[in-house]
N, C-alpha and C. Protein backbone atom coordinates (compact mmCIF):
# COMPACT_ATOMS: atom_id res chain seq x y z
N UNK A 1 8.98 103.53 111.22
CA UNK A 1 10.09 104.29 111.74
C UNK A 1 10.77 105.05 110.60
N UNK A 2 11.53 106.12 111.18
CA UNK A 2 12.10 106.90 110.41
C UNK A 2 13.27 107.59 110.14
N UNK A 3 14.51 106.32 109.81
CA UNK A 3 15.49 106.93 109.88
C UNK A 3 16.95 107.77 109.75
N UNK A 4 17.80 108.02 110.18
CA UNK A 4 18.92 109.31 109.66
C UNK A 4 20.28 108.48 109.70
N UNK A 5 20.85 109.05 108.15
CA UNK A 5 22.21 108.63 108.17
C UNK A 5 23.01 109.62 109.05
N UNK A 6 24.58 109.13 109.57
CA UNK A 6 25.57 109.66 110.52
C UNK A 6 25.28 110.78 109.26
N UNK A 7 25.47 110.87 108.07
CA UNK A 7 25.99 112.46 106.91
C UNK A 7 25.10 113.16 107.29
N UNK A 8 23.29 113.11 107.36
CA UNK A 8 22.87 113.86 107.50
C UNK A 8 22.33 114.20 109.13
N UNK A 9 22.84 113.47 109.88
CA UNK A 9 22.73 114.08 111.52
C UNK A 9 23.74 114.76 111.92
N UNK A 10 25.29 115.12 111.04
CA UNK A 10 25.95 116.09 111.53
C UNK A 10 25.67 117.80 110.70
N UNK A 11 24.86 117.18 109.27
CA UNK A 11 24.64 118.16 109.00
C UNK A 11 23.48 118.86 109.68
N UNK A 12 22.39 118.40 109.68
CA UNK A 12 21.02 118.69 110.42
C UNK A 12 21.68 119.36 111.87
N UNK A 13 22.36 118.30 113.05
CA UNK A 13 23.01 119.96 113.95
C UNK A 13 23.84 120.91 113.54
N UNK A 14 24.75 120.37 112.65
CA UNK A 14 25.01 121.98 111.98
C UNK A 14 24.46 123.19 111.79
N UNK A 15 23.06 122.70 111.14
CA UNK A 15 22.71 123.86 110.82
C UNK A 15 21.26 123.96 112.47
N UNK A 16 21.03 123.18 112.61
CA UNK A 16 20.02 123.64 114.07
C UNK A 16 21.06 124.57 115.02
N UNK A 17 22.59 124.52 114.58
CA UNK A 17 23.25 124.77 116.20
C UNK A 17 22.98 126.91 115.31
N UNK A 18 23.21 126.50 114.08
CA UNK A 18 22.79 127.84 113.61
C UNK A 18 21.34 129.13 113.97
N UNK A 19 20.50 128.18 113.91
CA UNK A 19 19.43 128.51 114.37
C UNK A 19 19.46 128.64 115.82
N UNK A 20 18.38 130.58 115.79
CA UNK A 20 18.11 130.54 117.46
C UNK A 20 17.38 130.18 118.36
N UNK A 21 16.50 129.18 118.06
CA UNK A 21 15.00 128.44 118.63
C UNK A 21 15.79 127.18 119.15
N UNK A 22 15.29 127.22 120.31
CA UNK A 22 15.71 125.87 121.65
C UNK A 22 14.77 124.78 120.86
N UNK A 23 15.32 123.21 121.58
CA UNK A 23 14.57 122.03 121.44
C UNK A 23 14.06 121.84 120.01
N UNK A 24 15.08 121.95 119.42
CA UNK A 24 14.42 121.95 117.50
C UNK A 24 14.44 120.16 117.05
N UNK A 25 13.63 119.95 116.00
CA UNK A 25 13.67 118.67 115.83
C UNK A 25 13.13 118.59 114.38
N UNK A 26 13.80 117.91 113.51
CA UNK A 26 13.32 117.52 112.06
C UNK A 26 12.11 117.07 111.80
N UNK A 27 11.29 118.37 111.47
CA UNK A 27 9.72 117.82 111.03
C UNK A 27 9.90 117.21 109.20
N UNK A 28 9.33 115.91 109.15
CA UNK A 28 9.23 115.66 107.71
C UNK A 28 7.64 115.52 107.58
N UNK A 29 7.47 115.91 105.87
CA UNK A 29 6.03 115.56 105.44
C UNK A 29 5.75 115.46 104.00
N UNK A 30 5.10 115.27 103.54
CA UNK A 30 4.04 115.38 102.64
C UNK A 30 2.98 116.21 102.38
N UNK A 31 2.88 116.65 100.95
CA UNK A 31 1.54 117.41 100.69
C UNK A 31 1.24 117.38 99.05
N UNK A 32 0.56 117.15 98.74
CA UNK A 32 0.02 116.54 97.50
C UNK A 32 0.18 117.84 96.59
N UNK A 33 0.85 117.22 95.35
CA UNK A 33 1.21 118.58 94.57
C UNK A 33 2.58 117.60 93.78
N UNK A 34 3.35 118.23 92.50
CA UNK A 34 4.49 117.88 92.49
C UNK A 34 4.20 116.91 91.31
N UNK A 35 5.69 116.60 90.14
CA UNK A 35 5.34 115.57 89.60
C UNK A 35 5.40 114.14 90.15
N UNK A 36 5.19 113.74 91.15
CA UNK A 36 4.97 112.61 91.19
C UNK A 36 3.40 112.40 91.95
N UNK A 37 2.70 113.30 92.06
CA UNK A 37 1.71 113.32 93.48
C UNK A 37 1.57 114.49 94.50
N UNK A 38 2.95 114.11 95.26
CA UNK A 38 3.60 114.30 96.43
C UNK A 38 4.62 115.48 95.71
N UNK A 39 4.78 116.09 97.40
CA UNK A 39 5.56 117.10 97.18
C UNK A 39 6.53 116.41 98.87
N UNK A 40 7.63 116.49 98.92
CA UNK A 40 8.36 116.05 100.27
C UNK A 40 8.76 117.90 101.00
N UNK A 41 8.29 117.49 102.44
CA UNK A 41 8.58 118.89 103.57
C UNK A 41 9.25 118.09 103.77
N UNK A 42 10.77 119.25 104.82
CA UNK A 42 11.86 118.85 105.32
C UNK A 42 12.12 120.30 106.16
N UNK A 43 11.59 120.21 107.66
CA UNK A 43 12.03 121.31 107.57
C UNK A 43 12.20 121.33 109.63
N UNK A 44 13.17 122.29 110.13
CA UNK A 44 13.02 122.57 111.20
C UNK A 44 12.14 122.99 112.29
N UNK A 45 12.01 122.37 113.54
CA UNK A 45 10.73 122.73 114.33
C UNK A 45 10.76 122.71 115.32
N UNK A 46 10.24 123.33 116.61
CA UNK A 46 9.97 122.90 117.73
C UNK A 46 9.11 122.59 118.36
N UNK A 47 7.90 122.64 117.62
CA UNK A 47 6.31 122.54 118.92
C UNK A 47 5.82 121.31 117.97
N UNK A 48 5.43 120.32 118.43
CA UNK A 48 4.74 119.22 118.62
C UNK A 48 3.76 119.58 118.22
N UNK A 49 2.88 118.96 117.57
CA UNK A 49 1.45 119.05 117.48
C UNK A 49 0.47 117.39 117.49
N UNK A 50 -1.18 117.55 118.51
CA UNK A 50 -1.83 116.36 118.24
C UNK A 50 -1.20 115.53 117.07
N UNK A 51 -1.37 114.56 117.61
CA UNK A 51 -1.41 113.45 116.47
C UNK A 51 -0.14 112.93 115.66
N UNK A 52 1.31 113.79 115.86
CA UNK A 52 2.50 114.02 115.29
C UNK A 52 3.06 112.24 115.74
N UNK A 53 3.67 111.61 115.35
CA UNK A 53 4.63 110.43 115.41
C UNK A 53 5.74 110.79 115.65
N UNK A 54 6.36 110.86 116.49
CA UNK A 54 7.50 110.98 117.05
C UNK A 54 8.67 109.89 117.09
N UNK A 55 9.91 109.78 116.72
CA UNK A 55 11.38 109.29 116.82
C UNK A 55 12.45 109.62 116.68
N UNK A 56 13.07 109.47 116.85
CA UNK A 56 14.29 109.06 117.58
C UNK A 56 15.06 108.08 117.09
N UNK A 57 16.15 108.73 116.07
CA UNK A 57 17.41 107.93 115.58
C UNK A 57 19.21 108.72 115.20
N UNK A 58 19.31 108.13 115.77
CA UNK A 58 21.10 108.61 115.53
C UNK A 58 20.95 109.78 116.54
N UNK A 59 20.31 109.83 117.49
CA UNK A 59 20.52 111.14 118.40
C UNK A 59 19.48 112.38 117.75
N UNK A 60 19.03 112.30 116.57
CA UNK A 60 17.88 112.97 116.15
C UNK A 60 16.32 112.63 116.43
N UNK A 61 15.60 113.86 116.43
CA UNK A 61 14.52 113.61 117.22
C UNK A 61 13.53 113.85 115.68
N UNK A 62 12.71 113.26 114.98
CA UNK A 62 12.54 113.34 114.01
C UNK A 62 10.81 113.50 114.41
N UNK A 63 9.94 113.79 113.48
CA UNK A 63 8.46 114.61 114.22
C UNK A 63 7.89 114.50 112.51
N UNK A 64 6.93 113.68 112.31
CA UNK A 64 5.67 113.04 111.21
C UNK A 64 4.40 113.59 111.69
N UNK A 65 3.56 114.33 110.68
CA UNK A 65 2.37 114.44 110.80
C UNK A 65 1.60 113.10 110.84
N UNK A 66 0.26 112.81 111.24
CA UNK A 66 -0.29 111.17 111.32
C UNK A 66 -0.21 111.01 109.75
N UNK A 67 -0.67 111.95 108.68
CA UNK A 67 -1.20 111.91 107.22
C UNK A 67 0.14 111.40 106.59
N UNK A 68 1.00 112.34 106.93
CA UNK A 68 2.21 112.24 106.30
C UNK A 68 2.78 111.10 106.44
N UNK A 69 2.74 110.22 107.77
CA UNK A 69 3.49 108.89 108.18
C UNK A 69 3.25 107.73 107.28
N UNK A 70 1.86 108.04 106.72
CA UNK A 70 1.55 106.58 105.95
C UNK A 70 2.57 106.21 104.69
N UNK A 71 2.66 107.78 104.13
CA UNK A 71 3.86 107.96 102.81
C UNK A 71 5.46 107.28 103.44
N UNK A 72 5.11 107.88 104.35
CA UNK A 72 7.05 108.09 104.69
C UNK A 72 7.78 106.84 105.61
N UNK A 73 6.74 106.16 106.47
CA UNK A 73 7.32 104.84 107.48
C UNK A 73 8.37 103.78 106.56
N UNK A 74 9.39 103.91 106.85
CA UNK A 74 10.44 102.96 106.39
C UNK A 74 11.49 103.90 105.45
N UNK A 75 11.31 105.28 105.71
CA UNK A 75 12.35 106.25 104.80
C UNK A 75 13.27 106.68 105.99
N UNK A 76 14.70 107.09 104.73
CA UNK A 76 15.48 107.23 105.82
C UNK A 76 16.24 108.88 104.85
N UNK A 77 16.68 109.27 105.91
CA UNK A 77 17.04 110.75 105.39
C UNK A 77 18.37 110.93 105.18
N UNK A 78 19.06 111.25 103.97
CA UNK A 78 20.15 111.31 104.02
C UNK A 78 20.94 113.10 103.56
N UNK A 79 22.07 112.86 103.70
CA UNK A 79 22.74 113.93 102.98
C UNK A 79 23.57 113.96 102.15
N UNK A 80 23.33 114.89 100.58
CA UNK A 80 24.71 114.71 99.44
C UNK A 80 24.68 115.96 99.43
N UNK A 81 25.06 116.96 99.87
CA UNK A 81 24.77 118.11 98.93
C UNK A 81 23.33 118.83 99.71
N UNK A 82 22.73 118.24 100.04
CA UNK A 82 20.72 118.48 100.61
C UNK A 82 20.46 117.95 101.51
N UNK A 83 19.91 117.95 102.54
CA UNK A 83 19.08 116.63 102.78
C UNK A 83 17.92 115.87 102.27
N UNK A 84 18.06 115.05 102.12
CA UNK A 84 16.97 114.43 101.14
C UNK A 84 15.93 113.13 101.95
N UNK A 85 15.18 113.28 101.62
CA UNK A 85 13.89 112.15 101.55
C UNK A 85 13.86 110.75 100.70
C-alpha cells in the first residue's frame, strides 16, 4: 500500500483543482537512472493502464505501475515545500 499525508492531500487537490482534465489521480513510479539507481515519478493522471495497482488513501486515489510497486509498497507521500517520495 501506498500512503498520503493530510499536508500532501490538500496540496495534491490544490493543484489537481488547477488542472483542466476530469478524474485525475496521483501516478507514482520509478525508472532507473539517478544517483541512487532510481529516479522517483510523481506526477498527475487520468487513464489507467493494464497492470497499474491502484489505492486509495486520505480520499486520494493513488495509481503504481506493476514494475514500479515492487520499489515503492510501504511509501508514503508527503509534503514540505514538494511533494515527495
Amino acid at each position: 500500500m501506498i500512503t498520503v499525508t493530510e499536508a500532501a492531500k490538500k496540496q495534491a487537490i490544490r493543484l489537481m483543482d488547477e488542472d483542466e482534465k476530469d478524474n485525475l489521480f496521483i501516478r507514482v513510479g520509478v525508472q532507473g537512472g539517478g544517483c541512487s539507481g532510481l529516479m522517483y515519478q510523481l506526477e498527475f493522471d487520468n487513464i489507467e493502464k493494464e497492470g497499474d495497482k491502484i489505492f486509495e488513501d486520505n480520499g486520494l486515489k493513488i495509481v503504481v505501475d506493476k514494475k514500479s510497486y515492487l520499489y515503492l509498497v510501504g511509501t508514503t507521500l508527503d509534503f514540505s515545500g514538494g511533494l515527495n517520495v
